[in-house]
N, C-alpha and C. Protein backbone atom coordinates (compact mmCIF):
# COMPACT_ATOMS: atom_id res chain seq x y z
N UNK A 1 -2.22 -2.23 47.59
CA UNK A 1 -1.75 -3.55 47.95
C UNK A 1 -2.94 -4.47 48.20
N UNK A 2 -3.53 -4.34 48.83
CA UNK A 2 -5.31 -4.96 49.27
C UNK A 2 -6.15 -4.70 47.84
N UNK A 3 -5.82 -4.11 46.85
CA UNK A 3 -6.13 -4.58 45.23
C UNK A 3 -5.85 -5.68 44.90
N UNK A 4 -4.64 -5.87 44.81
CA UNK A 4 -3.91 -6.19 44.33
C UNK A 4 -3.98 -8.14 44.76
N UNK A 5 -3.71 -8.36 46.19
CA UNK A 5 -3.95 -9.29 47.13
C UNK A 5 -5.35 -10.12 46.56
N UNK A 6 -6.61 -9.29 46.73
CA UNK A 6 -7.77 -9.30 46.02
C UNK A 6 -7.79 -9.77 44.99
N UNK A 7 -7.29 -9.55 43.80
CA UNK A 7 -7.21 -10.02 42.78
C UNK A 7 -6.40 -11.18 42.92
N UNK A 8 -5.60 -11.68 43.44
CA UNK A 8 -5.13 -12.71 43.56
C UNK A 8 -5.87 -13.43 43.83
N UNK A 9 -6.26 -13.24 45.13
CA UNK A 9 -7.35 -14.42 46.09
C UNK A 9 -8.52 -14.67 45.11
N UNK A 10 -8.95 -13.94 44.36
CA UNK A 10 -10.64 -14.24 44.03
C UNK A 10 -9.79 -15.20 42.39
N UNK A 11 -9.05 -14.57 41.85
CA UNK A 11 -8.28 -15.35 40.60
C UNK A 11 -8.76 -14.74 39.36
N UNK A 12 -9.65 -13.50 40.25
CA UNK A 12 -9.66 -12.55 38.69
C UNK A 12 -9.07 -11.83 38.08
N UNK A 13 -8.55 -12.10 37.06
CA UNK A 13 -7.42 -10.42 36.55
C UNK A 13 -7.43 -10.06 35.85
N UNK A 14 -8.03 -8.92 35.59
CA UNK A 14 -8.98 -7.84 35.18
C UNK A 14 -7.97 -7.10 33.86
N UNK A 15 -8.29 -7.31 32.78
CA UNK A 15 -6.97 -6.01 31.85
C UNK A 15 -6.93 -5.02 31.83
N UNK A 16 -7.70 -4.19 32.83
CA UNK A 16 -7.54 -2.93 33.16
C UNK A 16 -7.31 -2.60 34.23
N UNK A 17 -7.05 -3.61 35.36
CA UNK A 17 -6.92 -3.13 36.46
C UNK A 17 -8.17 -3.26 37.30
N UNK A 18 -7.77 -3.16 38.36
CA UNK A 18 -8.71 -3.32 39.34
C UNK A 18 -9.61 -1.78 39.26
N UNK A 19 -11.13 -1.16 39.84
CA UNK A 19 -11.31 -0.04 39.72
C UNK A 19 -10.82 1.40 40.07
N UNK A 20 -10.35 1.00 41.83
CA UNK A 20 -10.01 1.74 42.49
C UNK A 20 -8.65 2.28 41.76
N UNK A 21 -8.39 2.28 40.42
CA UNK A 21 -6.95 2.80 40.19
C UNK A 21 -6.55 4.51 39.78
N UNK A 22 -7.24 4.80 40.36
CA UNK A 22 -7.18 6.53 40.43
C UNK A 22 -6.78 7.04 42.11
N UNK A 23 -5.46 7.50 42.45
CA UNK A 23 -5.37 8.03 43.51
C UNK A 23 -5.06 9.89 43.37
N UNK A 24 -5.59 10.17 44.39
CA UNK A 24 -5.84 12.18 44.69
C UNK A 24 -4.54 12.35 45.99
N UNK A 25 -3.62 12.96 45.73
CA UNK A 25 -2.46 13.30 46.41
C UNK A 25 -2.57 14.90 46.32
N UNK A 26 -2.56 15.52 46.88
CA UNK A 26 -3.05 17.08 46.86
C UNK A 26 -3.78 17.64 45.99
N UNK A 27 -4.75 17.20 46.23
CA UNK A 27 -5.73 17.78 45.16
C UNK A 27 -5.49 17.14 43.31
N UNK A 28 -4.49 16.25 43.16
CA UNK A 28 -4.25 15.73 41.62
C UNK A 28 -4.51 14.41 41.91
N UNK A 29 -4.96 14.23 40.76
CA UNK A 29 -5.62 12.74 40.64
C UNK A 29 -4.83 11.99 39.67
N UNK A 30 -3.90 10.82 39.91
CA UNK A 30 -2.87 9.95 39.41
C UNK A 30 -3.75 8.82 38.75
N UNK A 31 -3.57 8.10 37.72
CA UNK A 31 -4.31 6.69 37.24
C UNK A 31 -3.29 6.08 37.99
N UNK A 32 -3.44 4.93 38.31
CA UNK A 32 -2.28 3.66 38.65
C UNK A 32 -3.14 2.85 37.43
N UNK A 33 -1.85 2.13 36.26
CA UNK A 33 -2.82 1.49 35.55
C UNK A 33 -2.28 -0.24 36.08
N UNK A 34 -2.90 -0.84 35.12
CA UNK A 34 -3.52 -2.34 35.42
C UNK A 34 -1.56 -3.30 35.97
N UNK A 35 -0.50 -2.56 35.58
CA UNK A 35 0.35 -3.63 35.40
C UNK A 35 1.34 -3.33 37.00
N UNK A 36 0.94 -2.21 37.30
CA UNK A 36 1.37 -2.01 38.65
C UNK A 36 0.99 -3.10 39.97
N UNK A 37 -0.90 -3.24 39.80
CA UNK A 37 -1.36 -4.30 39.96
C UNK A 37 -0.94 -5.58 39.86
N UNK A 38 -0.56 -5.97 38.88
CA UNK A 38 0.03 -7.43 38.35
C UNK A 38 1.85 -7.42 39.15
N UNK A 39 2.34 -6.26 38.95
CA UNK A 39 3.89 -6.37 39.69
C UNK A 39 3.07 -6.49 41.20
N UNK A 40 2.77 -5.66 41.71
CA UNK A 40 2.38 -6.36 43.10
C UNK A 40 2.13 -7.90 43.65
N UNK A 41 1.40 -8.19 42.63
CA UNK A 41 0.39 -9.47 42.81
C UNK A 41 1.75 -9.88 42.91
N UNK A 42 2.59 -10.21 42.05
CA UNK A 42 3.58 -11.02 41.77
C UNK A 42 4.08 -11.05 43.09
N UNK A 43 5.11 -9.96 43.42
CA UNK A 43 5.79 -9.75 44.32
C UNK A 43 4.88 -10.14 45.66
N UNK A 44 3.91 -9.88 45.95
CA UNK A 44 2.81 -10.32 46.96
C UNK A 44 3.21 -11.76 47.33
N UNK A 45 2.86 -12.79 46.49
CA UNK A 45 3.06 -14.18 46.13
C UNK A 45 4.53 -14.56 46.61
N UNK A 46 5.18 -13.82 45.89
CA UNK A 46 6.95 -14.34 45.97
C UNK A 46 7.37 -13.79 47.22
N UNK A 47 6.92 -12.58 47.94
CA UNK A 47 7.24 -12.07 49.48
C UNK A 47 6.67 -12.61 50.62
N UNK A 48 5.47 -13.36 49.82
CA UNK A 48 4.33 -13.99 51.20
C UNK A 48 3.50 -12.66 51.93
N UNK A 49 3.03 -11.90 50.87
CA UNK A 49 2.83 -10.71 50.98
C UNK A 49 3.24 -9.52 52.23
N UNK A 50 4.36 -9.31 52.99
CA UNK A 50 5.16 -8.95 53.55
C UNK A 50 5.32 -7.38 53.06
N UNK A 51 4.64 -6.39 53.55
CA UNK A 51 4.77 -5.11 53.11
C UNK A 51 5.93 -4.50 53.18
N UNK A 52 6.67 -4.67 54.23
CA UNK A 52 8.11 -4.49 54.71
C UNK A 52 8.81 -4.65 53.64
N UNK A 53 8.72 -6.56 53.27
CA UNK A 53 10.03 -7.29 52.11
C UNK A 53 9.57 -6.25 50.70
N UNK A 54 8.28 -6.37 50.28
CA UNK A 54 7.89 -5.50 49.31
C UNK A 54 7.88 -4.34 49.10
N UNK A 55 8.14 -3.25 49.92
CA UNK A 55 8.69 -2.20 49.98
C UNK A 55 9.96 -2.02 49.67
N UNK A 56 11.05 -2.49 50.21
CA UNK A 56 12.34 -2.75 50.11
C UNK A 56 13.03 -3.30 48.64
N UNK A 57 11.94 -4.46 48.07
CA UNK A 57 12.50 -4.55 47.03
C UNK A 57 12.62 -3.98 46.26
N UNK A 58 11.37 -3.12 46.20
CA UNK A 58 10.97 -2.29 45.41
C UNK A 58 11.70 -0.72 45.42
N UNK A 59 12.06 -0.12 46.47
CA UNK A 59 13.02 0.70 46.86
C UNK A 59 14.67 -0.28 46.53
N UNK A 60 15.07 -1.28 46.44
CA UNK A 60 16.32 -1.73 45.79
C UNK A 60 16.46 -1.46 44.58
N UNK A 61 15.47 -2.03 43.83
CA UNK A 61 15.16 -2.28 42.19
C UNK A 61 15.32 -0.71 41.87
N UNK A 62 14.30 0.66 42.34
CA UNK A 62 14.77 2.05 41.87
C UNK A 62 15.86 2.52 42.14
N UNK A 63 17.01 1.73 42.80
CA UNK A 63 17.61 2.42 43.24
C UNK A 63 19.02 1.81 42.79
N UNK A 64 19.26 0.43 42.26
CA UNK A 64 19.49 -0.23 41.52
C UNK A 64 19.55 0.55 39.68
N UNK A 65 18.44 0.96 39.65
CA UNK A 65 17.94 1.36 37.93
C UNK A 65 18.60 2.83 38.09
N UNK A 66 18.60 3.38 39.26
CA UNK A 66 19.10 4.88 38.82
C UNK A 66 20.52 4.83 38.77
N UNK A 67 21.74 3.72 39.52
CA UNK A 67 22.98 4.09 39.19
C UNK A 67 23.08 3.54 38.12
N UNK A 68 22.22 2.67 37.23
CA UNK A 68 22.82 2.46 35.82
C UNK A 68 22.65 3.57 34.94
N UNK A 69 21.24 4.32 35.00
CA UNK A 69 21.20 5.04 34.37
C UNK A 69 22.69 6.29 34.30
N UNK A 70 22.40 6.49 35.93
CA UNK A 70 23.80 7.45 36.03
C UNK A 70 24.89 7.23 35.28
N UNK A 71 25.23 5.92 35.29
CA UNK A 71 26.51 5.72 34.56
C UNK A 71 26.37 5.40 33.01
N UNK A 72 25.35 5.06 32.34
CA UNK A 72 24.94 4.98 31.44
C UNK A 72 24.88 6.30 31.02
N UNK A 73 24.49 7.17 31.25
CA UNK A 73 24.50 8.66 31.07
C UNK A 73 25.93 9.29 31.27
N UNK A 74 26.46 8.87 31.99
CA UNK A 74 28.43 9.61 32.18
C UNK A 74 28.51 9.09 31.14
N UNK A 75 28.85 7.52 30.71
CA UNK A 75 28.93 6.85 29.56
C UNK A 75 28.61 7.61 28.10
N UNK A 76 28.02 7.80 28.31
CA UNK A 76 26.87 8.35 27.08
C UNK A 76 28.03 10.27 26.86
N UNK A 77 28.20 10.76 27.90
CA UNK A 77 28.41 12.43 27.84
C UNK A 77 29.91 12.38 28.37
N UNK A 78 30.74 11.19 28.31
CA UNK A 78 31.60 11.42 28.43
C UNK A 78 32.56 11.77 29.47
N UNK A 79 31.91 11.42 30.91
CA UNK A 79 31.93 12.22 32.19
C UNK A 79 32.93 11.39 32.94
């Protein structure tokens, strides 16, 4: 999030992402690439950067996308 913010404030935006985009979660090392960055920024801006509101939306939106899929998938198999 403090990438992300960063890149906002300074007005650079980078097409690969900021550097720091490699995170280690038990011992595995994840890329975060450049557009995760850019959805933040966005949402940053439009939340008034509000970790709380941005969390939440973001937990709506997956959660939102999985009952379509669900039903898109009954849909699909007949269920």
């Amino acid at each position: 999030m403090f990438a992300a913010k960063e890149m906002v404030d300074t007005r650079k935006i980078p097409l690969i992402g900021p550097v720091d985009g490699t995170r280690v979660v038990n011992g595995k090392s994840y890329f975060i690439g450049s557009q995760y960055y850019y959805i933040l920024g966005v949402l940053g801006l439009a939340l008034k950067w509000d970790v709380v509101s941005i969390t939440k939306f973001i937990l709506f939106y997956w959660s939102i996308t999985g009952l379509i899929m669900f039903f898109w998938i009954a849909k699909k198999l007949d269920l």
